[in-house]
PDB file of N, CA and C in Angstrom:
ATOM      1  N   UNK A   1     104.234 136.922  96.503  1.00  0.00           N
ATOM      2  CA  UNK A   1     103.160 135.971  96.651  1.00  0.00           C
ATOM      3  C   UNK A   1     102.052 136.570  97.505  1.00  0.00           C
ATOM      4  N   UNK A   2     102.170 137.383  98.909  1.00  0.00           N
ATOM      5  CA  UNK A   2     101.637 137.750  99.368  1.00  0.00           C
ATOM      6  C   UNK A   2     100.560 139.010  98.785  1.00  0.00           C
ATOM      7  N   UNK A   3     101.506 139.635  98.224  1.00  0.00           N
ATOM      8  CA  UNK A   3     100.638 140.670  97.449  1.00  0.00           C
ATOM      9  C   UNK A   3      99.313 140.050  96.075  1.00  0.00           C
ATOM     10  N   UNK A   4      99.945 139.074  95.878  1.00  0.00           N
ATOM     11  CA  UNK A   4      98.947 138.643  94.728  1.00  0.00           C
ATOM     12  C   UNK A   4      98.189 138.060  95.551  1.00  0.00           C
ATOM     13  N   UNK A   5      98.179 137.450  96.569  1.00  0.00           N
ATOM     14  CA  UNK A   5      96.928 137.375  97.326  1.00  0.00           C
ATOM     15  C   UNK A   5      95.603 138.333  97.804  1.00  0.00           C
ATOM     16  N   UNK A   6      96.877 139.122  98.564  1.00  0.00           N
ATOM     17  CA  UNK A   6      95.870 140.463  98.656  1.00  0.00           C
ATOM     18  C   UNK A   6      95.326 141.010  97.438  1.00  0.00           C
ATOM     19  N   UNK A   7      95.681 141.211  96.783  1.00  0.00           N
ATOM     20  CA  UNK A   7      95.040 141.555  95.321  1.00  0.00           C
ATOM     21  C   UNK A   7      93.803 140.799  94.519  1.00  0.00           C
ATOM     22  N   UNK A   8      94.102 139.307  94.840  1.00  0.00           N
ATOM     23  CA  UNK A   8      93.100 138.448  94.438  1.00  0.00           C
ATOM     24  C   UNK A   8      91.741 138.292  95.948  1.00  0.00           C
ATOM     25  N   UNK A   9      92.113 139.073  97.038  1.00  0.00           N
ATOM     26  CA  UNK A   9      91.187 139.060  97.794  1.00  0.00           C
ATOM     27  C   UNK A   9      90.436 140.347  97.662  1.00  0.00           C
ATOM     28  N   UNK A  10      91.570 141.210  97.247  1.00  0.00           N
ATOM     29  CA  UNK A  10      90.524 142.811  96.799  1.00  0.00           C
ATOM     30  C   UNK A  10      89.838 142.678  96.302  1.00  0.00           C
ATOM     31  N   UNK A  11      89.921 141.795  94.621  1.00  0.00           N
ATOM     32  CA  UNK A  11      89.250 141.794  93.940  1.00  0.00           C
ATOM     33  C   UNK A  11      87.439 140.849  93.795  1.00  0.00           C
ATOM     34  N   UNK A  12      87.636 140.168  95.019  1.00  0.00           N
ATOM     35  CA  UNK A  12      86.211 139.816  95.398  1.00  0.00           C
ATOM     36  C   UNK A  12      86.267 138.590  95.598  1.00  0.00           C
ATOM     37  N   UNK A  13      85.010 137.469  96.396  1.00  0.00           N
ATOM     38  CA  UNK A  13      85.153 136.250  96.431  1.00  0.00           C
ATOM     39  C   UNK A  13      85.138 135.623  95.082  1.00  0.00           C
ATOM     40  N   UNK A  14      83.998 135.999  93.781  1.00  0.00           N
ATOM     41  CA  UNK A  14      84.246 135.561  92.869  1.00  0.00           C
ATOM     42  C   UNK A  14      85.312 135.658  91.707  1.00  0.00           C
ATOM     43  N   UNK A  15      85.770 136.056  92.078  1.00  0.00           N
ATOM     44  CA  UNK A  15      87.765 135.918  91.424  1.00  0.00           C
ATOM     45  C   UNK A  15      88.186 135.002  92.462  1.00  0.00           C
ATOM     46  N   UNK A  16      88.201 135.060  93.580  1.00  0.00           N
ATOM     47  CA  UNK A  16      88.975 133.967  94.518  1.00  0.00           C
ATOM     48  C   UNK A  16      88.566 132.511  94.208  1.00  0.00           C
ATOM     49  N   UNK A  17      86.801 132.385  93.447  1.00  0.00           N
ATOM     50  CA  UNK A  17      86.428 130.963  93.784  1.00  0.00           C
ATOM     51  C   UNK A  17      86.966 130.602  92.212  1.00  0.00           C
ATOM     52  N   UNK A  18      86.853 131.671  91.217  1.00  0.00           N
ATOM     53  CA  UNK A  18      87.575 131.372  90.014  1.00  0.00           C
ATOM     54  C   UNK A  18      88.603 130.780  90.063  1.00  0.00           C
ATOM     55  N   UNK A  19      90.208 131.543  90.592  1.00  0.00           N
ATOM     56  CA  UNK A  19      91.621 131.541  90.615  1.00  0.00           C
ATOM     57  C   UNK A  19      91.225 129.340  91.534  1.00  0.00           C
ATOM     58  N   UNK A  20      90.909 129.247  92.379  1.00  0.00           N
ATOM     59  CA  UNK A  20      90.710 128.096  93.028  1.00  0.00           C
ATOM     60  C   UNK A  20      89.790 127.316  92.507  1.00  0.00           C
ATOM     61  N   UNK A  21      89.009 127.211  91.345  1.00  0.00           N
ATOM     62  CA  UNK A  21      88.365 126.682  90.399  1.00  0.00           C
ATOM     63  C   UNK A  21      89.106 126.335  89.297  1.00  0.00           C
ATOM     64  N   UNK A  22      90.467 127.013  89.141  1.00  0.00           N
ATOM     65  CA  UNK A  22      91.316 127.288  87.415  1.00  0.00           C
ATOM     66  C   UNK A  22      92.456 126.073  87.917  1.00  0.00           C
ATOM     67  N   UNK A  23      92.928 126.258  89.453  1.00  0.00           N
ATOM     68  CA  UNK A  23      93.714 126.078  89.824  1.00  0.00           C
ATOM     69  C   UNK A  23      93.157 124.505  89.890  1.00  0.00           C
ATOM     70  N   UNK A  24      92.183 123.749  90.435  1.00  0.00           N
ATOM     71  CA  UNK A  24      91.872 122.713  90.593  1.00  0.00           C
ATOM     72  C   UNK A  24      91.582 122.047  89.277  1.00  0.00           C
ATOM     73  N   UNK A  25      91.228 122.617  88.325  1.00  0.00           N
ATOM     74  CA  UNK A  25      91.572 122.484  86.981  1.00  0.00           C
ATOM     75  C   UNK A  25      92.364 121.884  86.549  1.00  0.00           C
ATOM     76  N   UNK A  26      93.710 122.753  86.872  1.00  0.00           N
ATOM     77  CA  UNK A  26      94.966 122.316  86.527  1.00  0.00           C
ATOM     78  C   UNK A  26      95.497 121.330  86.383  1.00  0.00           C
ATOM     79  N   UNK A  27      94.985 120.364  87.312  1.00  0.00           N
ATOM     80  CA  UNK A  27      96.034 119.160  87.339  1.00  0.00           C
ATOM     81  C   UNK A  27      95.076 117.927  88.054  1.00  0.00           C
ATOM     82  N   UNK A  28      95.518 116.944  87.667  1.00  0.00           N
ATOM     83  CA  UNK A  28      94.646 115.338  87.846  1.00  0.00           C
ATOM     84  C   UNK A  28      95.177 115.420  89.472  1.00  0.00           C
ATOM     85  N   UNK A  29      95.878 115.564  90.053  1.00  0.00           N
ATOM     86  CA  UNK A  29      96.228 115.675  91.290  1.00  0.00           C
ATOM     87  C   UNK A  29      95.095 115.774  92.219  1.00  0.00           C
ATOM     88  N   UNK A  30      94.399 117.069  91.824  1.00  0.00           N
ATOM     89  CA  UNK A  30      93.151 117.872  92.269  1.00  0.00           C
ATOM     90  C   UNK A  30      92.413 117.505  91.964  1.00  0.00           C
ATOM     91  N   UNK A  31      91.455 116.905  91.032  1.00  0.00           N
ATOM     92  CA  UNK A  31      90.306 116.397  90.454  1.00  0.00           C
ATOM     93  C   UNK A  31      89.667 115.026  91.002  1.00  0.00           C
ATOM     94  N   UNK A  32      88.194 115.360  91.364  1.00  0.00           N
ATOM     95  CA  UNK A  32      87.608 114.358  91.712  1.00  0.00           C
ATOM     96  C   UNK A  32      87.056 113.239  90.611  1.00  0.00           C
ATOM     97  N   UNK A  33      86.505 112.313  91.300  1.00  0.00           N
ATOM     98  CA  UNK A  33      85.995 111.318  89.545  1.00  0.00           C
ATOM     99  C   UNK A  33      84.628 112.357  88.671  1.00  0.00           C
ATOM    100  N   UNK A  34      83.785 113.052  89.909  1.00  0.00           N
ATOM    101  CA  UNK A  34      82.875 114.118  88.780  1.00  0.00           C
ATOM    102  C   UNK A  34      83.361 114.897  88.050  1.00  0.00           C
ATOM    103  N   UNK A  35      84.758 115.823  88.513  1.00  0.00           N
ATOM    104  CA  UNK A  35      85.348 117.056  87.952  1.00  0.00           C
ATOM    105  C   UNK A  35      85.873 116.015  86.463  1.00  0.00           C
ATOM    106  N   UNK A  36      86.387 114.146  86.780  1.00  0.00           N
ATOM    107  CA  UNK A  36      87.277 114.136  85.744  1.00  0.00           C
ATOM    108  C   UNK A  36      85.898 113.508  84.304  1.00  0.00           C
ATOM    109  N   UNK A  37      84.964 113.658  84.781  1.00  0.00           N
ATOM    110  CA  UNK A  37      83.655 113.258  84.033  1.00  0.00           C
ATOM    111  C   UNK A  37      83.488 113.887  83.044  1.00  0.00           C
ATOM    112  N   UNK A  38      83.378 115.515  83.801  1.00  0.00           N
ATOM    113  CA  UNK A  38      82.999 116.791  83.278  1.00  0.00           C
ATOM    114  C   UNK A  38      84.474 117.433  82.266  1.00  0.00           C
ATOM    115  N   UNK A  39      85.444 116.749  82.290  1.00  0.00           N
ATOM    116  CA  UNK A  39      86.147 117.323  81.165  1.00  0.00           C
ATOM    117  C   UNK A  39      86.095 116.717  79.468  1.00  0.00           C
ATOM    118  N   UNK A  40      86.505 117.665  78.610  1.00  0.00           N
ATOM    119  CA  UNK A  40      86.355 117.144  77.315  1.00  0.00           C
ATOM    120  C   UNK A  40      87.491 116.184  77.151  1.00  0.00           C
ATOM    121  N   UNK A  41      87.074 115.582  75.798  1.00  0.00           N
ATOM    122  CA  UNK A  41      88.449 114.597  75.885  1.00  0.00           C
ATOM    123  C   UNK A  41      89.976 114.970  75.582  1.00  0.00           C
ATOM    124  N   UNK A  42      89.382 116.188  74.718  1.00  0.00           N
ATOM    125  CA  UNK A  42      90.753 116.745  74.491  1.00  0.00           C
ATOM    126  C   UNK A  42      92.122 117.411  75.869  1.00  0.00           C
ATOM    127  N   UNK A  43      90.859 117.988  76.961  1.00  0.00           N
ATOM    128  CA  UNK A  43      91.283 118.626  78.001  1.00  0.00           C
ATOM    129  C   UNK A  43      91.834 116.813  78.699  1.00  0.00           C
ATOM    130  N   UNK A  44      90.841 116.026  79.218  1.00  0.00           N
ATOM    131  CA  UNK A  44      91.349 114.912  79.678  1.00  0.00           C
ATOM    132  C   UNK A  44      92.712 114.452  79.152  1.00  0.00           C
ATOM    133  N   UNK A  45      92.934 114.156  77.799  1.00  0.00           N
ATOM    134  CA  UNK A  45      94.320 113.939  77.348  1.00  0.00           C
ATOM    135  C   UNK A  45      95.241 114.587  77.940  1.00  0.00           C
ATOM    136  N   UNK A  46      95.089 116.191  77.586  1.00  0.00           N
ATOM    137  CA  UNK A  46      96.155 117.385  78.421  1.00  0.00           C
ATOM    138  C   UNK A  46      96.666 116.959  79.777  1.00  0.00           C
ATOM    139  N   UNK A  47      95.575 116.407  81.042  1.00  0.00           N
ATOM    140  CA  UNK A  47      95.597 116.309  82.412  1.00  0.00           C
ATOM    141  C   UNK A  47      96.328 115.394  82.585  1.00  0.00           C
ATOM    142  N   UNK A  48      96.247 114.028  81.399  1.00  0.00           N
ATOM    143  CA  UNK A  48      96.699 112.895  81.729  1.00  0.00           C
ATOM    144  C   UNK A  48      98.791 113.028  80.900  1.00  0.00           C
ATOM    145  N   UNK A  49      98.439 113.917  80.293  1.00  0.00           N
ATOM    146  CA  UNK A  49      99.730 114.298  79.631  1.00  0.00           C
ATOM    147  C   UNK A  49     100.299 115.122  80.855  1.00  0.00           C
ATOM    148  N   UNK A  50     100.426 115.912  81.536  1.00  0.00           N
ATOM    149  CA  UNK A  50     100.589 116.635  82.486  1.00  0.00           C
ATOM    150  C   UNK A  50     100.745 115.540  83.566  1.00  0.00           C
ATOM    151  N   UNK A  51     100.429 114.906  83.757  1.00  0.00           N
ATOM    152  CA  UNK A  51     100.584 114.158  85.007  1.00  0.00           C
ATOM    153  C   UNK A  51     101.646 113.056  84.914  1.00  0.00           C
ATOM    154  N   UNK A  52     101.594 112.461  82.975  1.00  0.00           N
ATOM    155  CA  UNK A  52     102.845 111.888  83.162  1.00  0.00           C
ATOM    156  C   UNK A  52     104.236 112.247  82.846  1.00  0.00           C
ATOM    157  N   UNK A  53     104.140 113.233  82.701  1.00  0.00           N
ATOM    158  CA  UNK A  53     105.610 114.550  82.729  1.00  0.00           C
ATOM    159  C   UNK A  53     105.422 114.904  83.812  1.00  0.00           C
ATOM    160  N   UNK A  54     104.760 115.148  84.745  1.00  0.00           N
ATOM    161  CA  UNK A  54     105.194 115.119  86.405  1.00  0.00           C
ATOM    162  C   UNK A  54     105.879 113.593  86.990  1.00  0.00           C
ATOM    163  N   UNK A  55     104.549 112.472  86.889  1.00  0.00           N
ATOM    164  CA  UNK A  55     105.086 111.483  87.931  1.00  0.00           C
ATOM    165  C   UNK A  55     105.676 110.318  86.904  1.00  0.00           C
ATOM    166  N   UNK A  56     105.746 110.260  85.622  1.00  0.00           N
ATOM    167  CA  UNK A  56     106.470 109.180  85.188  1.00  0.00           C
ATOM    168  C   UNK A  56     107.634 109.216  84.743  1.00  0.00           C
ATOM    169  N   UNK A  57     108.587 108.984  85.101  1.00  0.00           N
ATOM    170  CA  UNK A  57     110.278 109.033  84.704  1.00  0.00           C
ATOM    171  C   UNK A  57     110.015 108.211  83.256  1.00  0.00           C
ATOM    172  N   UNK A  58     109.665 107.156  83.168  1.00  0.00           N
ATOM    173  CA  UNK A  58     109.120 106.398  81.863  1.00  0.00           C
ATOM    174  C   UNK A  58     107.978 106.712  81.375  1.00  0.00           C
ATOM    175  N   UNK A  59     107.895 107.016  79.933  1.00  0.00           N
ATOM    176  CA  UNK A  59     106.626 107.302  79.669  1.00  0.00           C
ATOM    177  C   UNK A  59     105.968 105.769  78.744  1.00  0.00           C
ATOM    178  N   UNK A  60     106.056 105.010  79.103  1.00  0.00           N
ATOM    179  CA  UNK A  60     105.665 103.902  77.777  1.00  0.00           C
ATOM    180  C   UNK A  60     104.041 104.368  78.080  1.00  0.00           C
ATOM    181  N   UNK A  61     103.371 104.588  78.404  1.00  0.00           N
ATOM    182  CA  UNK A  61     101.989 104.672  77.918  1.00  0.00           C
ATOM    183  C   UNK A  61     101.740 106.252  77.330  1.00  0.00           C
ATOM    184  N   UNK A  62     100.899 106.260  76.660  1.00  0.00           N
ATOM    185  CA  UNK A  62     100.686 107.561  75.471  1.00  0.00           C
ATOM    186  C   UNK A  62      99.454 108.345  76.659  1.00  0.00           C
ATOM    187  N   UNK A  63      99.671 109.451  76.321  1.00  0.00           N
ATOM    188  CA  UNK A  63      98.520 110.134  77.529  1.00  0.00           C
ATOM    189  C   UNK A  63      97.211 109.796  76.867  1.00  0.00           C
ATOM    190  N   UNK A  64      96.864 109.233  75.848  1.00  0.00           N
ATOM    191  CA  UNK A  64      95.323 109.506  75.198  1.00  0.00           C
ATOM    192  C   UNK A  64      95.069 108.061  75.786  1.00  0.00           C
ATOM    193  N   UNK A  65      95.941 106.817  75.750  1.00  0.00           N
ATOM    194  CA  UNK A  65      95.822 105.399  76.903  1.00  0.00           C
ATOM    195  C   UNK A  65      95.506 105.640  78.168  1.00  0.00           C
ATOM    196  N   UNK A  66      96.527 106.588  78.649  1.00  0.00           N
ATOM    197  CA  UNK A  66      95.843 106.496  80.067  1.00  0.00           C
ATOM    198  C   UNK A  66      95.045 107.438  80.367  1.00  0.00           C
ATOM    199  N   UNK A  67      94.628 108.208  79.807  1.00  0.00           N
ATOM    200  CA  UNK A  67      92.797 108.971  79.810  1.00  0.00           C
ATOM    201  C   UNK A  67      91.897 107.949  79.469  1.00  0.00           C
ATOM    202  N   UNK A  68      91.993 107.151  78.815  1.00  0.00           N
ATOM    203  CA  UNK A  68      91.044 105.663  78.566  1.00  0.00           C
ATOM    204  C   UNK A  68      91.361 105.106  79.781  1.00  0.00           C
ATOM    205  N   UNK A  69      92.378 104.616  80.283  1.00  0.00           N
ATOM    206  CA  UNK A  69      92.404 104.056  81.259  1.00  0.00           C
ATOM    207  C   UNK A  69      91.687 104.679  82.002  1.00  0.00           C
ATOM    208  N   UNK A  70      91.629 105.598  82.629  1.00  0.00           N
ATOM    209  CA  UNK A  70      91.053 106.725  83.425  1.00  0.00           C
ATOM    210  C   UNK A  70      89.476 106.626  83.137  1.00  0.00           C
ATOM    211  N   UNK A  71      88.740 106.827  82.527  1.00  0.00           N
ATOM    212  CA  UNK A  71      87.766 106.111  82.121  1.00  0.00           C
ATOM    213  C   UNK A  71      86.760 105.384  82.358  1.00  0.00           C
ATOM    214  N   UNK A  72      87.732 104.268  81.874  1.00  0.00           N
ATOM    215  CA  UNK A  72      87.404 102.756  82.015  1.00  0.00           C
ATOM    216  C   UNK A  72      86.861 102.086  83.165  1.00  0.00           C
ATOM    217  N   UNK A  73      88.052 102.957  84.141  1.00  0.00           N
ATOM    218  CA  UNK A  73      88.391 102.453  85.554  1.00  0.00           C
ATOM    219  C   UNK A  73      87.630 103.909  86.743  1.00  0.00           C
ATOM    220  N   UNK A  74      86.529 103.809  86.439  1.00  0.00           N
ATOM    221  CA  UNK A  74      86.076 105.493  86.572  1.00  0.00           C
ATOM    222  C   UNK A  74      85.855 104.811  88.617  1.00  0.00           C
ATOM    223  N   UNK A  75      85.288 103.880  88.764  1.00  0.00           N
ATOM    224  CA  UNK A  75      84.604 102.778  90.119  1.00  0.00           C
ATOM    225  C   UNK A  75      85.744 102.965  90.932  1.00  0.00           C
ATOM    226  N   UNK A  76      87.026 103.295  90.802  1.00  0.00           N
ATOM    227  CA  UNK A  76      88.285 102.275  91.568  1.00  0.00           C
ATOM    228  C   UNK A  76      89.059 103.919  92.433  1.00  0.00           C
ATOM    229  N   UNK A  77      88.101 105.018  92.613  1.00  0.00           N
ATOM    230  CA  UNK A  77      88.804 105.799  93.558  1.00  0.00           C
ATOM    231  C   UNK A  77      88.834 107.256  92.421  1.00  0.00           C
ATOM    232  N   UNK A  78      89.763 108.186  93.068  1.00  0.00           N
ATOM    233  CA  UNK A  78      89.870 109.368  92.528  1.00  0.00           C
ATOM    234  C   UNK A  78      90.692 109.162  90.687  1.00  0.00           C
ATOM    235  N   UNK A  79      90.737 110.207  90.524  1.00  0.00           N
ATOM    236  CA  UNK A  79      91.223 110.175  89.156  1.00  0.00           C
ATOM    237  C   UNK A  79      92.917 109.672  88.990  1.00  0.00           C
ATOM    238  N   UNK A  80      93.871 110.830  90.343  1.00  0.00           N
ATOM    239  CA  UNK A  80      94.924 110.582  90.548  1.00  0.00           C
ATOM    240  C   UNK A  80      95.337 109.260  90.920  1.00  0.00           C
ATOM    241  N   UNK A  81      94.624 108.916  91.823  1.00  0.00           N
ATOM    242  CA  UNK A  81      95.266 107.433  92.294  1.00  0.00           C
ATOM    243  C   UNK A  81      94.813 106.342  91.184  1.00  0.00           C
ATOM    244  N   UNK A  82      93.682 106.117  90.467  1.00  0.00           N
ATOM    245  CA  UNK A  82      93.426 105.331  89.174  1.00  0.00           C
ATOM    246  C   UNK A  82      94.587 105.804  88.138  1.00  0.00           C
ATOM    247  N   UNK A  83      95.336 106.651  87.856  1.00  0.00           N
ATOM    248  CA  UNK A  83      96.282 107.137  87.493  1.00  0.00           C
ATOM    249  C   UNK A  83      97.686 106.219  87.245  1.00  0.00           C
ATOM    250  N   UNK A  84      98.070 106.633  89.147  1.00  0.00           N
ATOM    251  CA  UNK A  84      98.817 105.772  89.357  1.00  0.00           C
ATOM    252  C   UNK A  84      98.868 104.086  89.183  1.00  0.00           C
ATOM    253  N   UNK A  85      97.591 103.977  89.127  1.00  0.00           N
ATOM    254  CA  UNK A  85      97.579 102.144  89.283  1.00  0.00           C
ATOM    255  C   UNK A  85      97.130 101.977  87.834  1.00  0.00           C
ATOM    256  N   UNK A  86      96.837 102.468  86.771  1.00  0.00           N
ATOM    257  CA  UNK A  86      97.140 102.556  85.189  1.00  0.00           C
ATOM    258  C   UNK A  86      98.300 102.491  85.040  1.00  0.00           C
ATOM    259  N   UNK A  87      99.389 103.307  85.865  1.00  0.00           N
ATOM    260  CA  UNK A  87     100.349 103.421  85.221  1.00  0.00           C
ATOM    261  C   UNK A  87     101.385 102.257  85.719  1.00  0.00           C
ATOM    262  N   UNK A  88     101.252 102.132  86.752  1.00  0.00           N
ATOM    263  CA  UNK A  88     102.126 100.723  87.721  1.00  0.00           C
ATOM    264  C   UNK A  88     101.598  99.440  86.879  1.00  0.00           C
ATOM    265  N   UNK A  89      99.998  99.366  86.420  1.00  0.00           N
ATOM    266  CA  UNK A  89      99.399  98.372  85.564  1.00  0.00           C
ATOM    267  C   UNK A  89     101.115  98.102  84.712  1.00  0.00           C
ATOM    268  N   UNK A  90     100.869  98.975  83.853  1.00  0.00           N
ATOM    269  CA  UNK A  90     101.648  99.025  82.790  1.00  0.00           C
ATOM    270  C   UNK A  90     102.438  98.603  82.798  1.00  0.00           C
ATOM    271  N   UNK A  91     103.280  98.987  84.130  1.00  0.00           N
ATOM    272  CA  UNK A  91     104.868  98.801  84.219  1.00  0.00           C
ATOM    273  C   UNK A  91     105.053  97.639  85.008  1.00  0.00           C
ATOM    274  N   UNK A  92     103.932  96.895  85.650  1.00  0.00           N
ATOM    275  CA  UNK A  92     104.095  95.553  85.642  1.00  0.00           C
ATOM    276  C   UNK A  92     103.650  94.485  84.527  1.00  0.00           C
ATOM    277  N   UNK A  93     103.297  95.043  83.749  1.00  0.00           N
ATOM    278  CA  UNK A  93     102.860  94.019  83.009  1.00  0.00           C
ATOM    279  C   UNK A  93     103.591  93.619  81.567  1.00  0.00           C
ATOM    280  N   UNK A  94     105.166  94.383  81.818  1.00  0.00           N
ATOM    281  CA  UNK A  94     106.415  94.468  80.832  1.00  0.00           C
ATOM    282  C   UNK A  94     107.062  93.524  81.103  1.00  0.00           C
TER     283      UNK A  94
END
């Protein structure tokens, strides 16, 4: 781990702001409500698919629902936590 650091610091700040640009990318975790603005819908689906194979033991909502949800509910905080309360929506309302 250490070495791929050093390596990604050899290689300059702009690889570092990349690798920490790719990385914030990655996952709805990280993403602010602009970053989740600026994605396509196809990528949005992916994030929201990714997030509920991380935090949902149940999946009853389809990831392309709760990227709408996500959305919808763009006013109510970061992407992750509108996330969560899409998804608790859900599972109270069974």
């Amino acid at each position: 781990m250490a070495g791929a650091l050093l390596t990604l610091l050899a290689t300059g700040p702009a690889a570092l702001g990349a690798a920490v640009e790719s990385a914030d990318d990655a996952s709805l975790l990280y993403l602010s409500s602009s970053d989740w603005d600026r994605q396509t819908t196809p990528r949005k689906v992916a994030l929201a698919a990714d997030f509920m194979r991380i935090f949902c033991t149940v999946q009853t909502m389809s990831a392309a629902s709760l990227a709408d949800c996500l959305d919808r509910n763009a006013v109510d905080g970061a992407p992750f936590e509108r996330a969560m309360a899409c998804v608790s929506a859900l599972s109270a309302g069974r």
